[in-house]
C-alpha atoms as a PDB file:
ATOM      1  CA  UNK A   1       0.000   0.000   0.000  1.00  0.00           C
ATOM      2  CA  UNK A   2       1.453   3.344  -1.080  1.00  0.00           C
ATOM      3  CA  UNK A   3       2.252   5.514   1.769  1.00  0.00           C
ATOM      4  CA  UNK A   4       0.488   9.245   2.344  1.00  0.00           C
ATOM      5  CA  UNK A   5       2.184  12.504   2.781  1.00  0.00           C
ATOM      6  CA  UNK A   6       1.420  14.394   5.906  1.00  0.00           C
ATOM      7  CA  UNK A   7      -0.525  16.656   3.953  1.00  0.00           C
ATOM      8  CA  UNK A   8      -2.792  14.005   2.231  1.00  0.00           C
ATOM      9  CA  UNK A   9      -2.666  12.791   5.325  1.00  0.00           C
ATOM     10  CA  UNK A  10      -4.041  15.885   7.011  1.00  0.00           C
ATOM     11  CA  UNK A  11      -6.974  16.427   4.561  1.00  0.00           C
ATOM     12  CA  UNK A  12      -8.361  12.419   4.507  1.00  0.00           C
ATOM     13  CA  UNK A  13      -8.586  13.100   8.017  1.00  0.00           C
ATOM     14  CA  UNK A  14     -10.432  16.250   8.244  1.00  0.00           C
ATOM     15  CA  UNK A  15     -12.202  15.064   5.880  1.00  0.00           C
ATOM     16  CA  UNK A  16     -13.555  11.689   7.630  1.00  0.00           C
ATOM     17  CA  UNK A  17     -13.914  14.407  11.103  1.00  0.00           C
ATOM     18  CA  UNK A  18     -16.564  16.013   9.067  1.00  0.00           C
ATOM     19  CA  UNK A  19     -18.277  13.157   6.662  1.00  0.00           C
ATOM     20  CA  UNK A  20     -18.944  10.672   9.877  1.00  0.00           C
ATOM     21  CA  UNK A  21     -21.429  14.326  10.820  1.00  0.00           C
ATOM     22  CA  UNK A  22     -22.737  15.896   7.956  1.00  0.00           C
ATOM     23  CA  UNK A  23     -24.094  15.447   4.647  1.00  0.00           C
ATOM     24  CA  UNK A  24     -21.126  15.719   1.868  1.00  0.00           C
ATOM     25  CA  UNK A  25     -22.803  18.221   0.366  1.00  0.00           C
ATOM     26  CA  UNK A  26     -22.830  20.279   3.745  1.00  0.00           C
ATOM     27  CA  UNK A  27     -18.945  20.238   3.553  1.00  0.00           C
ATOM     28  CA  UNK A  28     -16.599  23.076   2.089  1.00  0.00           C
ATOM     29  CA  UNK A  29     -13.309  22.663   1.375  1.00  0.00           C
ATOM     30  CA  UNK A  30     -12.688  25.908   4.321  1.00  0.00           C
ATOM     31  CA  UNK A  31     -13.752  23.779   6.739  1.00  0.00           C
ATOM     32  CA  UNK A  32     -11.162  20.355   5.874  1.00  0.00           C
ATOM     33  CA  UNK A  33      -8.477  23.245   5.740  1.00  0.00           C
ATOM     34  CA  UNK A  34      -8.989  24.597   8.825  1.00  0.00           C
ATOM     35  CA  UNK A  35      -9.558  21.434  10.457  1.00  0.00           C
ATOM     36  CA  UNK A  36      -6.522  20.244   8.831  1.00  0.00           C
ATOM     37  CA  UNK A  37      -4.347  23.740   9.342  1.00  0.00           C
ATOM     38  CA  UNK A  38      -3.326  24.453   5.388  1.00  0.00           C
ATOM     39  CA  UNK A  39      -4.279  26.690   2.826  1.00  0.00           C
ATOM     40  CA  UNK A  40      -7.272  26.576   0.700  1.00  0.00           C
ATOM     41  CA  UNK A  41      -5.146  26.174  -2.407  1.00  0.00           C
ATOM     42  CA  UNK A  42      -3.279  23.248  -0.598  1.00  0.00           C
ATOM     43  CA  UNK A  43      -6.049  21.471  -0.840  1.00  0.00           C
ATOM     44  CA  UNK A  44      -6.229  21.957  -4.376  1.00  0.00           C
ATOM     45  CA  UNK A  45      -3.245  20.487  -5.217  1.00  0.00           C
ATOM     46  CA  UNK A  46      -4.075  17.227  -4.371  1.00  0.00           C
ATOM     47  CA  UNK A  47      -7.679  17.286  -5.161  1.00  0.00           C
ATOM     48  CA  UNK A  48     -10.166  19.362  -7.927  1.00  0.00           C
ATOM     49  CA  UNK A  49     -12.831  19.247  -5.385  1.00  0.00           C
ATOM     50  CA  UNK A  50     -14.829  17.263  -2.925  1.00  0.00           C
ATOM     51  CA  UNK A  51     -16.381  14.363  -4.962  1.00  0.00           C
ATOM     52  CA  UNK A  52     -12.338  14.046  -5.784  1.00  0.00           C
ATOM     53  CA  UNK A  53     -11.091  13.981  -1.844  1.00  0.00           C
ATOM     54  CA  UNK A  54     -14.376  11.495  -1.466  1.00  0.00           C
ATOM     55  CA  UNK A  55     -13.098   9.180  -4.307  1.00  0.00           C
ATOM     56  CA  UNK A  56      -9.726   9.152  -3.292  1.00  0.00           C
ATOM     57  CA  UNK A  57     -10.160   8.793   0.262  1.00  0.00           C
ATOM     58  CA  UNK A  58     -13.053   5.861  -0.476  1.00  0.00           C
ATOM     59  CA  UNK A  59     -10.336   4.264  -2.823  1.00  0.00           C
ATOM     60  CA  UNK A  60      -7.745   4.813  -0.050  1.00  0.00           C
ATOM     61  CA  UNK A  61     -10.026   3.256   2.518  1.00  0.00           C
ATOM     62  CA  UNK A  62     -10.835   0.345   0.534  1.00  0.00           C
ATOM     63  CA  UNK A  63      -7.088  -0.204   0.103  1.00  0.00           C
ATOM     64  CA  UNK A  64      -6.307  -0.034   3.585  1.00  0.00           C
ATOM     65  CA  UNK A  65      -8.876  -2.835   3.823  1.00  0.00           C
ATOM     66  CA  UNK A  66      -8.100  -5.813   1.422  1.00  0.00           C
ATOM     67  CA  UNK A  67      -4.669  -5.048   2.951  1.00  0.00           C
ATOM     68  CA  UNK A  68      -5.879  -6.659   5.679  1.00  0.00           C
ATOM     69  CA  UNK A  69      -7.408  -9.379   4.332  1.00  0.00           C
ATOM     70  CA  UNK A  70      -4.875 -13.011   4.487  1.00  0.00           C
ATOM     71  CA  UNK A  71      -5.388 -15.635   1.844  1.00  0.00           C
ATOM     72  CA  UNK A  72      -4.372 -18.926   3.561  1.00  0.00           C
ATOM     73  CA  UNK A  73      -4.811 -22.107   1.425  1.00  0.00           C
ATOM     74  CA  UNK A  74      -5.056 -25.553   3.321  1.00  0.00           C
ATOM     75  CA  UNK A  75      -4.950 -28.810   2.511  1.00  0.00           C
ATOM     76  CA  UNK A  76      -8.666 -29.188   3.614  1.00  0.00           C
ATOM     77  CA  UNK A  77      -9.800 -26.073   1.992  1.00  0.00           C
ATOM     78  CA  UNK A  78      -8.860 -22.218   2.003  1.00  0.00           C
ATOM     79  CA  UNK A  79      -9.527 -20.228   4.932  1.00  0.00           C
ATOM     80  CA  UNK A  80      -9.738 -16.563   4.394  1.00  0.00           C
ATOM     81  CA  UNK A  81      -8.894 -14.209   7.433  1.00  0.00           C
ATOM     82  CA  UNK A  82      -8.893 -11.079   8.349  1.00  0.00           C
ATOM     83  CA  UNK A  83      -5.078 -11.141   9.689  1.00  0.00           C
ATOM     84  CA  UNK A  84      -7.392  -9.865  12.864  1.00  0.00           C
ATOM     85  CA  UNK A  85     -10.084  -7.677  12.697  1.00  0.00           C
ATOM     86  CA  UNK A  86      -9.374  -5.489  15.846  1.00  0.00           C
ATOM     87  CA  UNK A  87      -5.911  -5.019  14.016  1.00  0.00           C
ATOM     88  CA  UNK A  88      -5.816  -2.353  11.026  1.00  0.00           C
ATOM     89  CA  UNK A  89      -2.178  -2.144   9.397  1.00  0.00           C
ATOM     90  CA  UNK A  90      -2.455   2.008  10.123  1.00  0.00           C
ATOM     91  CA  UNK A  91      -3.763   2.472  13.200  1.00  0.00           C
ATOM     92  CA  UNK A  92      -4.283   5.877  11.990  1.00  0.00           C
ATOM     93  CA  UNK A  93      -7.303   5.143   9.833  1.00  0.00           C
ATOM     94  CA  UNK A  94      -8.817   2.499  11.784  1.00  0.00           C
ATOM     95  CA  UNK A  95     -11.560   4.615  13.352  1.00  0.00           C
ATOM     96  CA  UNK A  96     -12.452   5.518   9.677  1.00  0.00           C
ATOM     97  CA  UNK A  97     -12.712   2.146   8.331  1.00  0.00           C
ATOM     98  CA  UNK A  98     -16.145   2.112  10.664  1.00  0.00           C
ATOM     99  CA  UNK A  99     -17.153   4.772   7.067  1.00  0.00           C
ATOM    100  CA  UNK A 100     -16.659   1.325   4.713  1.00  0.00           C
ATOM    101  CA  UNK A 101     -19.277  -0.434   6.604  1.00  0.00           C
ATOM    102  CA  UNK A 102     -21.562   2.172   7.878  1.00  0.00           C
ATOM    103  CA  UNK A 103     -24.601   3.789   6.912  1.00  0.00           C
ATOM    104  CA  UNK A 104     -22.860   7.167   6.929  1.00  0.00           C
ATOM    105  CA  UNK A 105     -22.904   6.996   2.888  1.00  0.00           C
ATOM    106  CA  UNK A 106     -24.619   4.248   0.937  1.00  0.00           C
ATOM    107  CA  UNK A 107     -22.424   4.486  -2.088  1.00  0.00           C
ATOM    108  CA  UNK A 108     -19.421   4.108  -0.122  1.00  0.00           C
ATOM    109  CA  UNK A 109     -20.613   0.715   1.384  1.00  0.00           C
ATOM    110  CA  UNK A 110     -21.919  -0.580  -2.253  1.00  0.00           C
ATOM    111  CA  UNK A 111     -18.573   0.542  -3.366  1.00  0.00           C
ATOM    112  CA  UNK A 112     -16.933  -1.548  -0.803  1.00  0.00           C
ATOM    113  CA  UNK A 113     -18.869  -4.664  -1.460  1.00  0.00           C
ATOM    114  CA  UNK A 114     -17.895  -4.151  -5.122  1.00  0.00           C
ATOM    115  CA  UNK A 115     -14.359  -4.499  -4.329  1.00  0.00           C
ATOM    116  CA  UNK A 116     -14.055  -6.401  -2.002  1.00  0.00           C
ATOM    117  CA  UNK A 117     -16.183  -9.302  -3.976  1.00  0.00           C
ATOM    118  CA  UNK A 118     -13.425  -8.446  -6.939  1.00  0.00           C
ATOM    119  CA  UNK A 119     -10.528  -8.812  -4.757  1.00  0.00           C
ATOM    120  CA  UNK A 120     -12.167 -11.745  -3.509  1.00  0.00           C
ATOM    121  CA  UNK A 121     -12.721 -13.567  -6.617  1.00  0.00           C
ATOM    122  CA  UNK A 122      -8.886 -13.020  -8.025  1.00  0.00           C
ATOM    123  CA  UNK A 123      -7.528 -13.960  -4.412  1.00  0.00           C
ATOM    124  CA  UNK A 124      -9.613 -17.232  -4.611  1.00  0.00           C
ATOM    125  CA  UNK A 125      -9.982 -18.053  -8.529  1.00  0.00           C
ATOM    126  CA  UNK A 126     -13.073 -17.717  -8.704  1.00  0.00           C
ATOM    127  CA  UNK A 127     -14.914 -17.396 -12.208  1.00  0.00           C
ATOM    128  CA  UNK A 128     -16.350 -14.212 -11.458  1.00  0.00           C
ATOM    129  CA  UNK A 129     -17.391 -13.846 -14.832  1.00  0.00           C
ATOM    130  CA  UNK A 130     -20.474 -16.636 -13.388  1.00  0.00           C
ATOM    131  CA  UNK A 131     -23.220 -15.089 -12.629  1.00  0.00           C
ATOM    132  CA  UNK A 132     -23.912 -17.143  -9.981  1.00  0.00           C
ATOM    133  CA  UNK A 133     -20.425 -17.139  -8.397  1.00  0.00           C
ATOM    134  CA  UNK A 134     -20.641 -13.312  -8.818  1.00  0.00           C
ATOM    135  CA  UNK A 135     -24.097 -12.954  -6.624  1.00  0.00           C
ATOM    136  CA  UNK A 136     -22.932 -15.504  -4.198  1.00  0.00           C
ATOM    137  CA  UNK A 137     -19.370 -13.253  -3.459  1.00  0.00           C
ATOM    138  CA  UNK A 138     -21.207 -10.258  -3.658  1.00  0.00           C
ATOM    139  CA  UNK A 139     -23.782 -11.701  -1.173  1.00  0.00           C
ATOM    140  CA  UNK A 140     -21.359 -12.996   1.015  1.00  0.00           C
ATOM    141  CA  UNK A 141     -19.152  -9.664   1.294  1.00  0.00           C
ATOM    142  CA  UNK A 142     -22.121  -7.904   1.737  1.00  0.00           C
ATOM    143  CA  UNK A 143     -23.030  -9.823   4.957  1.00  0.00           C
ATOM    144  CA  UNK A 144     -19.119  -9.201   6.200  1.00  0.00           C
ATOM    145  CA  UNK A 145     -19.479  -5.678   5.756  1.00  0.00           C
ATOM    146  CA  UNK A 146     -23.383  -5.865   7.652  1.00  0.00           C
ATOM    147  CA  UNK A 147     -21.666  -7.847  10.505  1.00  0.00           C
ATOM    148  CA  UNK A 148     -18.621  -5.225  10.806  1.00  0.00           C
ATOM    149  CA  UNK A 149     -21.600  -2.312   9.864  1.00  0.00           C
ATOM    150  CA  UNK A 150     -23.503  -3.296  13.212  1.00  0.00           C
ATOM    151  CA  UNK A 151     -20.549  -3.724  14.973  1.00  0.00           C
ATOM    152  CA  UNK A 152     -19.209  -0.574  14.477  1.00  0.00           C
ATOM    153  CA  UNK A 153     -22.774   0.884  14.859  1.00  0.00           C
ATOM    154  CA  UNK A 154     -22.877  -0.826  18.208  1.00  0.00           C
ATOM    155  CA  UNK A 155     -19.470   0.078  18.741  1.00  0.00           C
ATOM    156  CA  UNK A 156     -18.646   3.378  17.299  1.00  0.00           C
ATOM    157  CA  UNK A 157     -14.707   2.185  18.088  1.00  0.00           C
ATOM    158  CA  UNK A 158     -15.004  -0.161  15.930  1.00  0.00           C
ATOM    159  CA  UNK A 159     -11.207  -1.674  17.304  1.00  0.00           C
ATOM    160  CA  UNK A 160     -11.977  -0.361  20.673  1.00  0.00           C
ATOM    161  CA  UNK A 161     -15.212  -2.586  21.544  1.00  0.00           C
ATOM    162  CA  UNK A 162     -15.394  -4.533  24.627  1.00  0.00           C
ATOM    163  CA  UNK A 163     -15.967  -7.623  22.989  1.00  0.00           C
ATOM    164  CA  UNK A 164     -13.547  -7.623  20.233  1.00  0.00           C
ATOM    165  CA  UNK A 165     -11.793 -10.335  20.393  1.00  0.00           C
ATOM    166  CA  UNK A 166     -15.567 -12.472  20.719  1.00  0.00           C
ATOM    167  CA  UNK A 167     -16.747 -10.619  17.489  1.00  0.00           C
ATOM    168  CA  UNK A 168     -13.402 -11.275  15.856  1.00  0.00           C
ATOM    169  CA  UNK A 169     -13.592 -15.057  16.112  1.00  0.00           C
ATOM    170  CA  UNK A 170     -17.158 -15.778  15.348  1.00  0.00           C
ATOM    171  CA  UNK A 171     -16.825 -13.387  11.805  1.00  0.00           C
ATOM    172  CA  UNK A 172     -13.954 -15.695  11.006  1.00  0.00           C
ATOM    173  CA  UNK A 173     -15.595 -18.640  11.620  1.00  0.00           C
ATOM    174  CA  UNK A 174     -18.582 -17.142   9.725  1.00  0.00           C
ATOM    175  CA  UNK A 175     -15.986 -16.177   6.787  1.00  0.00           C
ATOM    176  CA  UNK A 176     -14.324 -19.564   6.223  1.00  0.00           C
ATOM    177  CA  UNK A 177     -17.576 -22.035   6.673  1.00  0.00           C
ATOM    178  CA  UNK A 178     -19.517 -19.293   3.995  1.00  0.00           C
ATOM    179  CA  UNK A 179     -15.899 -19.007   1.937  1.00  0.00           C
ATOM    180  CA  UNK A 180     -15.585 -22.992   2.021  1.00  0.00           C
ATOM    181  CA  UNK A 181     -18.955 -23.396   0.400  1.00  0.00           C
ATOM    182  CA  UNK A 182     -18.279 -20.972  -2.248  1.00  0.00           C
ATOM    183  CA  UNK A 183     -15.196 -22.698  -3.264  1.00  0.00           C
ATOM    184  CA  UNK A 184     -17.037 -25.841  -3.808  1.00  0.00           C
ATOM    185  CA  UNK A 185     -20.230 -23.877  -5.538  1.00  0.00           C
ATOM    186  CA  UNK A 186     -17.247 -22.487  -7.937  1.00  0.00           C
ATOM    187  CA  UNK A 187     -15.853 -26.371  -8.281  1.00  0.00           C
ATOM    188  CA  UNK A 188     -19.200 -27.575  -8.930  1.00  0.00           C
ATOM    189  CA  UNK A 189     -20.036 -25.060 -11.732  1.00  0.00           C
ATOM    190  CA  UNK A 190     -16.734 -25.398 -13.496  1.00  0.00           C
ATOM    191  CA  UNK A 191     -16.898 -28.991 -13.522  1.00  0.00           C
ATOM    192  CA  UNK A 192     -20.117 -28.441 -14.987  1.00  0.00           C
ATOM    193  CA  UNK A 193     -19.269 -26.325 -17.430  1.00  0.00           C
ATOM    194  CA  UNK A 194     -16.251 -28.144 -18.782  1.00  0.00           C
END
């Protein structure tokens, strides 16, 4: 993962300050500046305007994420884990991962799911060009990122909750019994298909 400069830095999180509060349209770029102490026309050096800082940032986020994610093939199977869910490789951002799985912007979660189901498929080699192995990542992503969505609703530190280490286990073992059946849905349809 490619590393930030302070200022970057700076803006993302001013940025995530204000988005977890108000409506993105409600936000002007004064305010991320003087939250994140530069100049207005700092800001626009690294981004044209705030649908680019909320692309970036989402892309940045999402990034942050899959870097977390730990492919670990087994003899009986492949068990895919999050290296540890109460663990994010940049501490720094880990209270605004909470924005990938939270109803603070619906795009941003569908967004999210979309990758994540992408990364998913190339990590496993799965033939997400099948529709049916498509829907069934997309599905099952979508039910990680509800899980970690009411946990960090429940939790608003998302790392910091009381029961982290209880909610961390029973997601994995939810993540490798779904991820073990997809694998064999993804056999089963090649086999058929060949």
């Amino acid at each position: 993962m490619k590393e930030l400069s302070s200022t970057k830095e700076k803006i993302y999180i001013a940025f995530a300050t204000l988005f977890k509060t108000k409506e993105l349209t409600k936000i002007k770029v004064s305010e991320i500046s003087r939250i994140a102490r530069i100049n207005r026309s700092t800001f626009y050096e690294y981004f044209k305007d705030i649908y680019d800082l909320l692309d970036d940032f989402e892309n940045f986020l999402v990034d942050v994420l899959k870097s977390s994610i730990k492919a670990d093939f087994t003899y009986y199977g492949v068990n895919i884990v999050f290296k540890d869910l109460t663990y994010i490789p940049n501490e720094k951002y880990a209270r605004h991962i909470s924005l990938l799985f939270g109803s603070y912007n619906s795009h941003l979660r569908l967004k999210t799911i979309i990758a994540l189901s992408k990364y998913l498929e190339e990590t496993l080699d799965l033939n997400g060009d099948d529709i049916v192995i498509d829907c069934a990542t997309t599905s099952f992503i979508a039910g990680v990122i509800g899980y970690l969505g009411n946990w960090s609703r429940l939790y608003p530190g998302l790392y910091s909750a009381p029961d982290k280490e209880r909610l961390s286990s029973s997601l994995v073992i939810i993540i490798n019994s779904s991820l073990n059946d997809l694998i064999k849905l993804d056999r089963k349809l090649k086999a058929e298909n060949s």
